[in-house]
C-alpha atoms as a PDB file:
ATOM      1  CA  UNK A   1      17.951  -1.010   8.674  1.00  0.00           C
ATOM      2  CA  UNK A   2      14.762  -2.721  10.455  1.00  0.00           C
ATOM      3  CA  UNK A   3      14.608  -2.066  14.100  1.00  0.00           C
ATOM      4  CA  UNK A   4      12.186  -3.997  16.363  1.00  0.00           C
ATOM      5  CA  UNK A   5      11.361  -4.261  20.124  1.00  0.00           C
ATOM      6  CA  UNK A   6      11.031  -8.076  20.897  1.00  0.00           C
ATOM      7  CA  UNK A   7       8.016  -9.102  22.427  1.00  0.00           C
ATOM      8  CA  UNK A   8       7.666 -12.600  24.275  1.00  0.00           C
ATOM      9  CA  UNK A   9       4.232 -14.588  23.946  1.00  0.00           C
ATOM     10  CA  UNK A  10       5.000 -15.820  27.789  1.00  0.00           C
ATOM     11  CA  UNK A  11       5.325 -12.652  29.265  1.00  0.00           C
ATOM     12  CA  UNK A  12       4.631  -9.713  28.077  1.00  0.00           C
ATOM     13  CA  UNK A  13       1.679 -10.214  25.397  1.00  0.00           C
ATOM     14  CA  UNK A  14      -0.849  -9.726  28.110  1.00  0.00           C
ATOM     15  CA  UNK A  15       0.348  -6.861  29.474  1.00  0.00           C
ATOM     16  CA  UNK A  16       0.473  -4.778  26.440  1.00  0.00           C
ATOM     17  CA  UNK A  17      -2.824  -5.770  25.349  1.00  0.00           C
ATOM     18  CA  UNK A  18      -4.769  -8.275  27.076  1.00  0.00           C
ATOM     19  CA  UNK A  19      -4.685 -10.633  24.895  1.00  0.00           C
ATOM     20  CA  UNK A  20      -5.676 -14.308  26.654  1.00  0.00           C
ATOM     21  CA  UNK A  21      -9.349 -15.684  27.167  1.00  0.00           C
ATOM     22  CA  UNK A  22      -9.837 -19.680  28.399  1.00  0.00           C
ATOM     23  CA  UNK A  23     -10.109 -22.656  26.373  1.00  0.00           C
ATOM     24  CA  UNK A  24     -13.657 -22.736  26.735  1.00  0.00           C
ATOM     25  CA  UNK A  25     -14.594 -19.143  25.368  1.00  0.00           C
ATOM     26  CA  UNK A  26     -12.625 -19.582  22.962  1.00  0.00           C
ATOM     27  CA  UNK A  27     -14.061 -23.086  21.452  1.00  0.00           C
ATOM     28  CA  UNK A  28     -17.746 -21.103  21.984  1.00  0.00           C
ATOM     29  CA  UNK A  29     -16.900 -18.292  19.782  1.00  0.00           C
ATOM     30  CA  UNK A  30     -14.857 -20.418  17.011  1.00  0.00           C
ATOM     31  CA  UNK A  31     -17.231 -23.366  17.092  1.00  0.00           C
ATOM     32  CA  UNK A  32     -15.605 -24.696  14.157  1.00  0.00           C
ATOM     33  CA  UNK A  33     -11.715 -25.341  16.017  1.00  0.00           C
ATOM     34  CA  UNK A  34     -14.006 -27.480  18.688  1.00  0.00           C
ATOM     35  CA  UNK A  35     -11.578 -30.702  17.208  1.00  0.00           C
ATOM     36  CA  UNK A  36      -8.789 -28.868  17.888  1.00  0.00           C
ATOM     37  CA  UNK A  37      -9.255 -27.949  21.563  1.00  0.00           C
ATOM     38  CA  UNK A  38      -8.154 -31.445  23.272  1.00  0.00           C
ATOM     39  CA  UNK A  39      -5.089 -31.075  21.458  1.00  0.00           C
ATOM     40  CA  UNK A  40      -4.475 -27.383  22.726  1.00  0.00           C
ATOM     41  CA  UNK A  41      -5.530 -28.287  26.489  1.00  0.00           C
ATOM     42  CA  UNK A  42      -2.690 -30.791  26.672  1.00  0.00           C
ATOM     43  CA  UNK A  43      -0.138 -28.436  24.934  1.00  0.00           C
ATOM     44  CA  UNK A  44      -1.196 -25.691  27.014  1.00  0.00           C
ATOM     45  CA  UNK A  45      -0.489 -27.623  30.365  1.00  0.00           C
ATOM     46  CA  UNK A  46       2.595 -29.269  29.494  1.00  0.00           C
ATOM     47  CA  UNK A  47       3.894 -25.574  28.242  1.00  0.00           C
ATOM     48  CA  UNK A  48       3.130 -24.349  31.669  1.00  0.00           C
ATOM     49  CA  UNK A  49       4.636 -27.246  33.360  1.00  0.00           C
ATOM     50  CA  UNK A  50       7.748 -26.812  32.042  1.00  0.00           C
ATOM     51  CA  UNK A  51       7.775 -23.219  32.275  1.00  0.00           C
ATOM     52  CA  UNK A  52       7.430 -23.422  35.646  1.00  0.00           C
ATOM     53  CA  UNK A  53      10.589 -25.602  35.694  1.00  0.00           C
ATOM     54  CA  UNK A  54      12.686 -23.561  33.788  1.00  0.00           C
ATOM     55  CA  UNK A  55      13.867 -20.536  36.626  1.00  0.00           C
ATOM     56  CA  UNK A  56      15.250 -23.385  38.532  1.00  0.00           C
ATOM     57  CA  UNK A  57      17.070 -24.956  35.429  1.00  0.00           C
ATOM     58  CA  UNK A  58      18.371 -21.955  33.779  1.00  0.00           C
ATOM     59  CA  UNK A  59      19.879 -19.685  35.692  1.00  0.00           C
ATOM     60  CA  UNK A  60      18.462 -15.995  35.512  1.00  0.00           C
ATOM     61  CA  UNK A  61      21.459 -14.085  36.576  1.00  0.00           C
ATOM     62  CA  UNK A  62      23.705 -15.774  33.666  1.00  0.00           C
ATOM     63  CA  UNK A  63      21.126 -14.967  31.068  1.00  0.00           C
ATOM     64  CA  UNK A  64      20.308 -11.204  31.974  1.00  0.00           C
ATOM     65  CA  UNK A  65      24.385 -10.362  31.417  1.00  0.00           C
ATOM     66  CA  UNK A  66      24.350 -11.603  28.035  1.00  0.00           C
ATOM     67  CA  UNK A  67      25.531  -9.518  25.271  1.00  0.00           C
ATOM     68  CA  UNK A  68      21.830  -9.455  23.623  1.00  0.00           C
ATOM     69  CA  UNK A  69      22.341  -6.548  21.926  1.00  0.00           C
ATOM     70  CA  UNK A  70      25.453  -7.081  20.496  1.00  0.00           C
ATOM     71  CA  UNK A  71      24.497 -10.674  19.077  1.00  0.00           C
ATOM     72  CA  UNK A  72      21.247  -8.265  17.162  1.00  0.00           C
ATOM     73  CA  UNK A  73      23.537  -5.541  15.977  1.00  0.00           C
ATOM     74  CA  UNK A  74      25.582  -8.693  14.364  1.00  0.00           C
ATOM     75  CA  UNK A  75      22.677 -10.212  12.226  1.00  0.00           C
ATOM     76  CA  UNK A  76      22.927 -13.444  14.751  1.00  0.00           C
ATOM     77  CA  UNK A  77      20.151 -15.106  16.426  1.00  0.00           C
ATOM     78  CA  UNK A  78      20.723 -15.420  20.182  1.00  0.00           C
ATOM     79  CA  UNK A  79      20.668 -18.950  19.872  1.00  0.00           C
ATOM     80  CA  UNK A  80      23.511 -18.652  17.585  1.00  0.00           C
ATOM     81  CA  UNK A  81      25.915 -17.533  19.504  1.00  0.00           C
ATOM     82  CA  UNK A  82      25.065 -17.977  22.932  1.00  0.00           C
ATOM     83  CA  UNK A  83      25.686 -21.558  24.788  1.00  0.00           C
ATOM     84  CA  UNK A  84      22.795 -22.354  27.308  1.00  0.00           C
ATOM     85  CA  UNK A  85      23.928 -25.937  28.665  1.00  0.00           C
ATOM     86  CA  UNK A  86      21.413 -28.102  30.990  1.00  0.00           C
ATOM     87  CA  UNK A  87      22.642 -31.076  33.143  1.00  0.00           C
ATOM     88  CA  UNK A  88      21.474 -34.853  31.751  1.00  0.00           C
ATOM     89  CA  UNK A  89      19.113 -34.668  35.037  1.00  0.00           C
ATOM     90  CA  UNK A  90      17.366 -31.540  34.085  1.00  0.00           C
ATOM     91  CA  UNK A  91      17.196 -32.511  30.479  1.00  0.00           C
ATOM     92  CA  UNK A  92      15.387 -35.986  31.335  1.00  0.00           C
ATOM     93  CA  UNK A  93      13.346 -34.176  33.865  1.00  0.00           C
ATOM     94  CA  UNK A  94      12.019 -31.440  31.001  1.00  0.00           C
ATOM     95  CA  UNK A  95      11.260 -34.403  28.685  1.00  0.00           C
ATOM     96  CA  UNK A  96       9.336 -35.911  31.188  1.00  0.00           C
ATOM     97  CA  UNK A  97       7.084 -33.129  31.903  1.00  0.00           C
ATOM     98  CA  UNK A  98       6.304 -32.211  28.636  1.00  0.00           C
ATOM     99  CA  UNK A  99       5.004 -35.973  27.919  1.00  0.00           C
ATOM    100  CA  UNK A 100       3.457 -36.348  30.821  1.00  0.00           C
ATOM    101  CA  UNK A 101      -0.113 -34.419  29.677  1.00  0.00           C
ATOM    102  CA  UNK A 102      -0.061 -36.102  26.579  1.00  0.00           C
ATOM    103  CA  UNK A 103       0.459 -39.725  27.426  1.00  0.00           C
ATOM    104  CA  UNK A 104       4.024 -39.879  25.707  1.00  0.00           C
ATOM    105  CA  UNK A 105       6.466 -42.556  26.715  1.00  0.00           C
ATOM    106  CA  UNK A 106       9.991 -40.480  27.610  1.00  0.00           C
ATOM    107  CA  UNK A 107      12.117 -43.121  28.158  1.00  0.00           C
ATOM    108  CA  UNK A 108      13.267 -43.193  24.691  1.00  0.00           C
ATOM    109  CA  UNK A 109      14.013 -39.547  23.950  1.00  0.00           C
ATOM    110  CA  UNK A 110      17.065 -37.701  24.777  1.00  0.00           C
ATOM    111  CA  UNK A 111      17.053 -33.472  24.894  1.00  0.00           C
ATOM    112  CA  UNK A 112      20.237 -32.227  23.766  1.00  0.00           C
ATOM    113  CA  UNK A 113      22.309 -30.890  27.233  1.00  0.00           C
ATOM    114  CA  UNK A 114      23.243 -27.895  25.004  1.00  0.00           C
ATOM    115  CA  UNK A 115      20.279 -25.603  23.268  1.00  0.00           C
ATOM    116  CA  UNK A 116      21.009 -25.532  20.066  1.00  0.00           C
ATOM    117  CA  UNK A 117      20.077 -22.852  17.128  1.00  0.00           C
ATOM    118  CA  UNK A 118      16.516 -24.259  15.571  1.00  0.00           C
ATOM    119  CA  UNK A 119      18.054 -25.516  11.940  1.00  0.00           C
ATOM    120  CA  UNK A 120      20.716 -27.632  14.207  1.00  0.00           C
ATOM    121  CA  UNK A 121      18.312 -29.013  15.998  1.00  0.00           C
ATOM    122  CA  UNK A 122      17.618 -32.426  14.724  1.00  0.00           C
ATOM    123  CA  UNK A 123      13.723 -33.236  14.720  1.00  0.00           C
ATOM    124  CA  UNK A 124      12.249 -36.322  13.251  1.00  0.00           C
ATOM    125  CA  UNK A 125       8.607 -36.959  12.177  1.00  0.00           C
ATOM    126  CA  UNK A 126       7.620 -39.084  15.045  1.00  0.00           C
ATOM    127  CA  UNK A 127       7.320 -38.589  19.103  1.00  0.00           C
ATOM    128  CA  UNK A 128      10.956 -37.920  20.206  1.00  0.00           C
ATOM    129  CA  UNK A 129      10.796 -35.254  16.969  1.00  0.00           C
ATOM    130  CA  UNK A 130       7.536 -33.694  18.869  1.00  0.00           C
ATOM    131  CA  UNK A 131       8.581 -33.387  21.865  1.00  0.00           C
ATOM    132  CA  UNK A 132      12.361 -32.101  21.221  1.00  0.00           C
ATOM    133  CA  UNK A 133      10.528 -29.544  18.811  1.00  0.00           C
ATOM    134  CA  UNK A 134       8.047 -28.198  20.946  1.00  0.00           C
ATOM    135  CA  UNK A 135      10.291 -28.254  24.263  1.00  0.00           C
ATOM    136  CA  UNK A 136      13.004 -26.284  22.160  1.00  0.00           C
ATOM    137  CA  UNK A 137      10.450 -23.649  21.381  1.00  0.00           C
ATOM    138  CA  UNK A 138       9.569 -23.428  25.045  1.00  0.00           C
ATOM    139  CA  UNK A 139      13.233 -22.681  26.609  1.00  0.00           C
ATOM    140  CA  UNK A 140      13.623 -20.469  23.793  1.00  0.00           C
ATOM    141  CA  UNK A 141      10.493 -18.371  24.738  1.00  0.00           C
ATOM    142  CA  UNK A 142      11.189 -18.342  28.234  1.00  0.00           C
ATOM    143  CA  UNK A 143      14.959 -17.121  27.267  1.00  0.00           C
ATOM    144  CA  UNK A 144      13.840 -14.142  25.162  1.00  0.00           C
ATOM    145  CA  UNK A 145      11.759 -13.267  28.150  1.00  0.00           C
ATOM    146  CA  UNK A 146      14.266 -13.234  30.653  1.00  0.00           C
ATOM    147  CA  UNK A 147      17.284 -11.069  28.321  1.00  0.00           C
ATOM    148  CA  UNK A 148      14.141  -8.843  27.046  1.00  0.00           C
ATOM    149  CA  UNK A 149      12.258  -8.034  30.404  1.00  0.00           C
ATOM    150  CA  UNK A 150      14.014  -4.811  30.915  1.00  0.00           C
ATOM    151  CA  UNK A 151      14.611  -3.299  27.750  1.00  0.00           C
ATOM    152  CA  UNK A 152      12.333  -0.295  27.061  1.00  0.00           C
ATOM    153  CA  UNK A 153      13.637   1.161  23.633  1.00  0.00           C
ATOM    154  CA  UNK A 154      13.438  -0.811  20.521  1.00  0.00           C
ATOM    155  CA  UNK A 155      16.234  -3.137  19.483  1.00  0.00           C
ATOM    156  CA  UNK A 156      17.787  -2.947  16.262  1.00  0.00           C
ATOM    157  CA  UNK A 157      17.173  -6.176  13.919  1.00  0.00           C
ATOM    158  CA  UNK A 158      18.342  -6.655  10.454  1.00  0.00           C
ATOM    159  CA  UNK A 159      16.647 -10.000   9.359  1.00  0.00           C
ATOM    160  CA  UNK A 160      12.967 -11.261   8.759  1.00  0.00           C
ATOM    161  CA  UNK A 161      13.317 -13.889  11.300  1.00  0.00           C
ATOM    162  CA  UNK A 162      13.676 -14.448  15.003  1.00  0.00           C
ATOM    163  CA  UNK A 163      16.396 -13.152  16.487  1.00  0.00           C
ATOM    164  CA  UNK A 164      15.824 -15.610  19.225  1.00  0.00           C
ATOM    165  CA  UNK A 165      15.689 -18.958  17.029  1.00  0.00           C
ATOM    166  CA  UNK A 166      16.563 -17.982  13.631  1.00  0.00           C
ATOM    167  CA  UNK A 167      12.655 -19.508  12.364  1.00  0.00           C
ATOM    168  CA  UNK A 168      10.612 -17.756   9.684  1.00  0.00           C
ATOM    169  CA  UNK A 169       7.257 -16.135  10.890  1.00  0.00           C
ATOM    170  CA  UNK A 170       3.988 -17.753  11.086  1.00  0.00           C
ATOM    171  CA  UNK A 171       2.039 -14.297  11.358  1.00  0.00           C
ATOM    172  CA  UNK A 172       2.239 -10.780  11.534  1.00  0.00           C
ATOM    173  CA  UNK A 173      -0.014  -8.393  13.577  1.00  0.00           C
ATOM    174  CA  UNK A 174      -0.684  -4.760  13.234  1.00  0.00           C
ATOM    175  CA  UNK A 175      -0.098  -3.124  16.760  1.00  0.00           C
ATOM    176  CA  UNK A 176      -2.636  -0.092  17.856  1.00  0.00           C
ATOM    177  CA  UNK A 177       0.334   2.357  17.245  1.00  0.00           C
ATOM    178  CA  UNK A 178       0.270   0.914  13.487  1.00  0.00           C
ATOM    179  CA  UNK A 179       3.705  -0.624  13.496  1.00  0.00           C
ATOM    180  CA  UNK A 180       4.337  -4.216  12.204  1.00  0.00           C
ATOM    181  CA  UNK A 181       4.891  -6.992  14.256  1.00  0.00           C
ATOM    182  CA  UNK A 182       6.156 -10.519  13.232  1.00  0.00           C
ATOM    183  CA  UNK A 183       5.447 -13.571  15.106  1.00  0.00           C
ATOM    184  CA  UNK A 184       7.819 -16.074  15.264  1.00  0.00           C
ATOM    185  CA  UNK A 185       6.324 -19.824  13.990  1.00  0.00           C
ATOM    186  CA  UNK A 186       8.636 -21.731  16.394  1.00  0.00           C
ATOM    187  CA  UNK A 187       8.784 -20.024  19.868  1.00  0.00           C
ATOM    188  CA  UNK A 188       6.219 -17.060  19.144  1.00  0.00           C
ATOM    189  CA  UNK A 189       8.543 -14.231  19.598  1.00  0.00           C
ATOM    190  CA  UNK A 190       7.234 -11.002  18.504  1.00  0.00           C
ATOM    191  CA  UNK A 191       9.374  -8.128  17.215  1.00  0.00           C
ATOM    192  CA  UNK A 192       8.530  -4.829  14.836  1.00  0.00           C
ATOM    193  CA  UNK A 193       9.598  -5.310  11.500  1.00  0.00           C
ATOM    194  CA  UNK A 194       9.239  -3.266   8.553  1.00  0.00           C
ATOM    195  CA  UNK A 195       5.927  -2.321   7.446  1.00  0.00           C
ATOM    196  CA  UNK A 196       6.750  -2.370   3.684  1.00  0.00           C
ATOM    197  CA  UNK A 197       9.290  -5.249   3.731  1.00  0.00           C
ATOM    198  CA  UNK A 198       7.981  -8.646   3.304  1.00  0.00           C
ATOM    199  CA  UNK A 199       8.003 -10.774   6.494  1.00  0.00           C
ATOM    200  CA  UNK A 200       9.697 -13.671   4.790  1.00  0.00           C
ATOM    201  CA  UNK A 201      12.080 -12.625   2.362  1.00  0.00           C
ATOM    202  CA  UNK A 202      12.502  -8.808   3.300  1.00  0.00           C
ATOM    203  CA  UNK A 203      11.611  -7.840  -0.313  1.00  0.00           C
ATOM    204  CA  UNK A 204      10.184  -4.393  -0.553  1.00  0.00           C
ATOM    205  CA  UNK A 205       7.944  -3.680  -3.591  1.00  0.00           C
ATOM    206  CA  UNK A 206       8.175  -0.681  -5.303  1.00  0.00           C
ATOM    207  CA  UNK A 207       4.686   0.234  -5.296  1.00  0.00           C
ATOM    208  CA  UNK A 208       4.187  -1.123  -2.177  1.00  0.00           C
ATOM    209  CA  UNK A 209       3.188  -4.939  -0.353  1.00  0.00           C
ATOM    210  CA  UNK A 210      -0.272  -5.894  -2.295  1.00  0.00           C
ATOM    211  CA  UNK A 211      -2.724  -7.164   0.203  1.00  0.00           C
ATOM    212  CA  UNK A 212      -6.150  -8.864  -0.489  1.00  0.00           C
ATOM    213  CA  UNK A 213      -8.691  -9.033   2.130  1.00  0.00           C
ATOM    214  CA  UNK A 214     -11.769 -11.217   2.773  1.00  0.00           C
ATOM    215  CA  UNK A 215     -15.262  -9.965   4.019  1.00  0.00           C
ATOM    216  CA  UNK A 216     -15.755 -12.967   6.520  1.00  0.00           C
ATOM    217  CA  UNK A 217     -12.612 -11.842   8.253  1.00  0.00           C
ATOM    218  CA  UNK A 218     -12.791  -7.660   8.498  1.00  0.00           C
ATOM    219  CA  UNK A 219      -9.528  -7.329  11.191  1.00  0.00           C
ATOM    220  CA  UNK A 220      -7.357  -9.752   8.964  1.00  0.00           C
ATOM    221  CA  UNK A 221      -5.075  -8.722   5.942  1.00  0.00           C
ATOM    222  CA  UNK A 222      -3.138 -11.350   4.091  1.00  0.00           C
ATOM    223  CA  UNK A 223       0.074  -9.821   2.768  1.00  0.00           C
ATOM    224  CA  UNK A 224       1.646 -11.027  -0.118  1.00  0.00           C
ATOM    225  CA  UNK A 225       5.009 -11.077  -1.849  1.00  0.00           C
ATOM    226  CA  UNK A 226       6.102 -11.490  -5.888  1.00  0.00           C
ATOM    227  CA  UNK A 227       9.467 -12.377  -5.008  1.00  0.00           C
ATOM    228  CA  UNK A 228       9.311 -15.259  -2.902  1.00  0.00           C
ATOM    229  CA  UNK A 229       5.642 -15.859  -3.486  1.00  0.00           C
ATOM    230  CA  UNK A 230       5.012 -16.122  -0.260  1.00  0.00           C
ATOM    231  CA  UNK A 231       2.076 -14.779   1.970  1.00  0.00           C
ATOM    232  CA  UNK A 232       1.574 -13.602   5.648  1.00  0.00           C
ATOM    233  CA  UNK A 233      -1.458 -13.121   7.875  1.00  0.00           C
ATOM    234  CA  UNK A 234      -1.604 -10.195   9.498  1.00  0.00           C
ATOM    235  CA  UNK A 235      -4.225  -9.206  12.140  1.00  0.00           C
ATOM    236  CA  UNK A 236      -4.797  -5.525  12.383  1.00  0.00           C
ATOM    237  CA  UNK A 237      -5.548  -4.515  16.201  1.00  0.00           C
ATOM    238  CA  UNK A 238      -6.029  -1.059  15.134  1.00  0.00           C
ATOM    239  CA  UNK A 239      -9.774  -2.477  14.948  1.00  0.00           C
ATOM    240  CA  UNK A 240     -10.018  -4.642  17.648  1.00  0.00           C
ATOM    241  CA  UNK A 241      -7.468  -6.845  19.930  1.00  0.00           C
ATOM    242  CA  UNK A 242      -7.456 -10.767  19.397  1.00  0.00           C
ATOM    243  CA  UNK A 243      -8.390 -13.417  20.990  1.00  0.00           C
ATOM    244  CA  UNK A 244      -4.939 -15.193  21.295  1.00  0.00           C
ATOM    245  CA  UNK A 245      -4.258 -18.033  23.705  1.00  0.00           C
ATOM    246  CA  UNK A 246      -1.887 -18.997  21.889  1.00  0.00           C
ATOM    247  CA  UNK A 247      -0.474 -17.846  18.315  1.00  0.00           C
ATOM    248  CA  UNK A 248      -1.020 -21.151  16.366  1.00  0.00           C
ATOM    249  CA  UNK A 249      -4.494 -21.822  17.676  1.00  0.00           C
ATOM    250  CA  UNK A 250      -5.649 -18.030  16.873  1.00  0.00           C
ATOM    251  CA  UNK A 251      -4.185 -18.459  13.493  1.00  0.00           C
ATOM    252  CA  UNK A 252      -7.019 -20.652  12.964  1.00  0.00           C
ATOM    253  CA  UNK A 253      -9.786 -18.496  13.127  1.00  0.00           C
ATOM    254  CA  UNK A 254      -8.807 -16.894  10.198  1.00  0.00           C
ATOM    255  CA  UNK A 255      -9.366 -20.207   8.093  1.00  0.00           C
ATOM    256  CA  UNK A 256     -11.183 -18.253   5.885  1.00  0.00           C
ATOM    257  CA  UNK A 257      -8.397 -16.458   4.389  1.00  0.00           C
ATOM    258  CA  UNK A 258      -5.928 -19.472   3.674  1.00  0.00           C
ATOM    259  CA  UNK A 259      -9.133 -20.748   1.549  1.00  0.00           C
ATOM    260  CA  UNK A 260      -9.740 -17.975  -0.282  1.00  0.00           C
ATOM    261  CA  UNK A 261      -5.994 -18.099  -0.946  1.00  0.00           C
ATOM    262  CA  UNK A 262      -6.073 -21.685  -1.974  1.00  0.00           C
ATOM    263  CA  UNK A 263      -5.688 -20.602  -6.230  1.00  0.00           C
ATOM    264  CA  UNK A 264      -3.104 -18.023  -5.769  1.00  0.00           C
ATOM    265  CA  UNK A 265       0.099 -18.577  -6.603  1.00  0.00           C
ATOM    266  CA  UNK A 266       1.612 -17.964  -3.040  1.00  0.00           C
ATOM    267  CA  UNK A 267       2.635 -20.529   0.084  1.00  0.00           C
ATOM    268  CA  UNK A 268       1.412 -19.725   3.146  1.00  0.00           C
ATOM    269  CA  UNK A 269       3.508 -18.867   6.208  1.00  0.00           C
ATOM    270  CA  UNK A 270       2.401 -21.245   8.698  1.00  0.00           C
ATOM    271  CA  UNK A 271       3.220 -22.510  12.388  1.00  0.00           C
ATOM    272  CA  UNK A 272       5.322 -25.275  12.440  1.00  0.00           C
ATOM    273  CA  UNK A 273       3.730 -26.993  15.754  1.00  0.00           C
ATOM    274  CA  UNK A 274       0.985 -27.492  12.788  1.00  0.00           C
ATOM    275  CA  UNK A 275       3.274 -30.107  10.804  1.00  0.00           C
ATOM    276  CA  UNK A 276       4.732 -31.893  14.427  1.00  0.00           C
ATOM    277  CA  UNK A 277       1.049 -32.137  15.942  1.00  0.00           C
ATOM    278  CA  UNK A 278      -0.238 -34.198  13.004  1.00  0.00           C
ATOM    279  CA  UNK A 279       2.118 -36.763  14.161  1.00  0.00           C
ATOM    280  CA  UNK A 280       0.100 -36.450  17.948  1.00  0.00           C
ATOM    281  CA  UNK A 281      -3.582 -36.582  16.372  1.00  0.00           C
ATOM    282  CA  UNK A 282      -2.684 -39.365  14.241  1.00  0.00           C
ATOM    283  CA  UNK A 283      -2.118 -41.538  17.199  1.00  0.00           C
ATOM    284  CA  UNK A 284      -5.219 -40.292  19.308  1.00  0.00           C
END
């Protein structure tokens, strides 16, 4: 059995461990994700914007008596079993926000009134795909903070994936106590997972996970799996704590790994806002 606390990227990352620093700071210490700021700014502020929608659209109360526990103990994602319904109004008026930063015509795309699981969420490979995507991984953030924010002991979890959204991870981190941590590459829930399983697949190796390591990048371990031939970046904060604004963009700084990667025979777990923001920078 894997057992895991759940950890929300909205609201609790910086009180653990201080993890944010601005835009700017960030861009002068990685130099080289300059290109990738403009991008971030406007995903940053329509994030906010809608998050600061969301306590008036989904109501609180409801969420804090679901049965969060039970749906974990049952191997379900949350957004598996549990409707969360939002009027046409407040659908159109979430579209609207998110778009608004980045220039995106709304008119055209309609939010599903009922949050759906991630995999039944249908996302195409243009704008409406974008911004259903990206405000599906919002809600679902700001849901796993609201049923999380008062549990203390860890919460049982039996699968490599988010018990929120059902996604895959798109990193792992080390915590100071030395437990594993998986970050979820939709909505950036964290949880403790198994040190010796593999984030993806859950495969444990009998000798152990084999990790290879890169001298540019001392904190980061890259974590790889025969079975699934996978591999996972993990960022040890046992050394130091990171630099996150958010997960996807500190992924980044660690480029140096996925290249020295590049003739193994392993995929890389990766962020999915990576694949629906090349849609975004190919129109800018």
């Amino acid at each position: 059995m894997k057992s895991g606390r759940i950890r929300s990227p909205a609201f609790s990352r910086t009180k653990k461990w201080g993890l944010f620093m601005n835009l700017q700071a960030f861009g002068s210490k990685y130099p080289f994700l300059q290109a990738n700021l403009p991008f971030w700014e406007k995903y940053l502020t329509a994030e906010a914007n809608v998050q600061k929608l969301l306590p008036a659209i989904l109501d609180e109360a409801v969420l804090e008596q679901t049965a969060f526990l039970t749906h974990l103990a049952e191997g379900k994602p949350f957004l598996d079993r549990q409707r969360i319904r939002l009027s046409s109004q407040d659908a159109v008026k979430l579209v609207e926000t998110f778009c608004r930063p980045f220039g995106l015509d709304a008119k055209s795309i309609a939010f599903p009134e009922e949050i759906p699981l991630l995999e039944n969420l249908e996302v195409s490979a243009d704008e409406a795909g974008f911004v259903m995507a990206e405000l599906h991984a919002i809600i679902a953030a700001y849901i796993e903070g609201v049923i999380t924010a008062e549990e203390e002991d860890s919460i049982n979890w039996l699968e490599p994936s988010c018990p929120i959204c059902g996604s895959e991870a798109g990193m792992g981190l080390i915590a100071p106590s030395g437990k594993k941590n998986l970050v979820c590459s939709h909505c950036q829930t964290v949880w403790v997972y198994s040190r010796i399983a593999c984030g993806f697949c859950g495969h444990v190796e009998e000798r152990g996970a084999t990790f290879y390591t890169a001298d540019e990048e001392p904190d980061w371990l890259v974590e790889t799996c025969k079975e699934c031939k996978s591999y996972l970046k993990v960022y040890d904060m046992r050394k130091s704590f990171p630099d996150i604004i958010t997960y996807p963009l500190f992924s980044l700084t660690s480029w140096n790994l996925d290249l020295s990667m590049r003739d193994q025979d392993f995929a890389p777990g990766l962020f999915r806002v990576f694949d629906r923001a090349g849609w975004v920078k190919a129109q800018n």
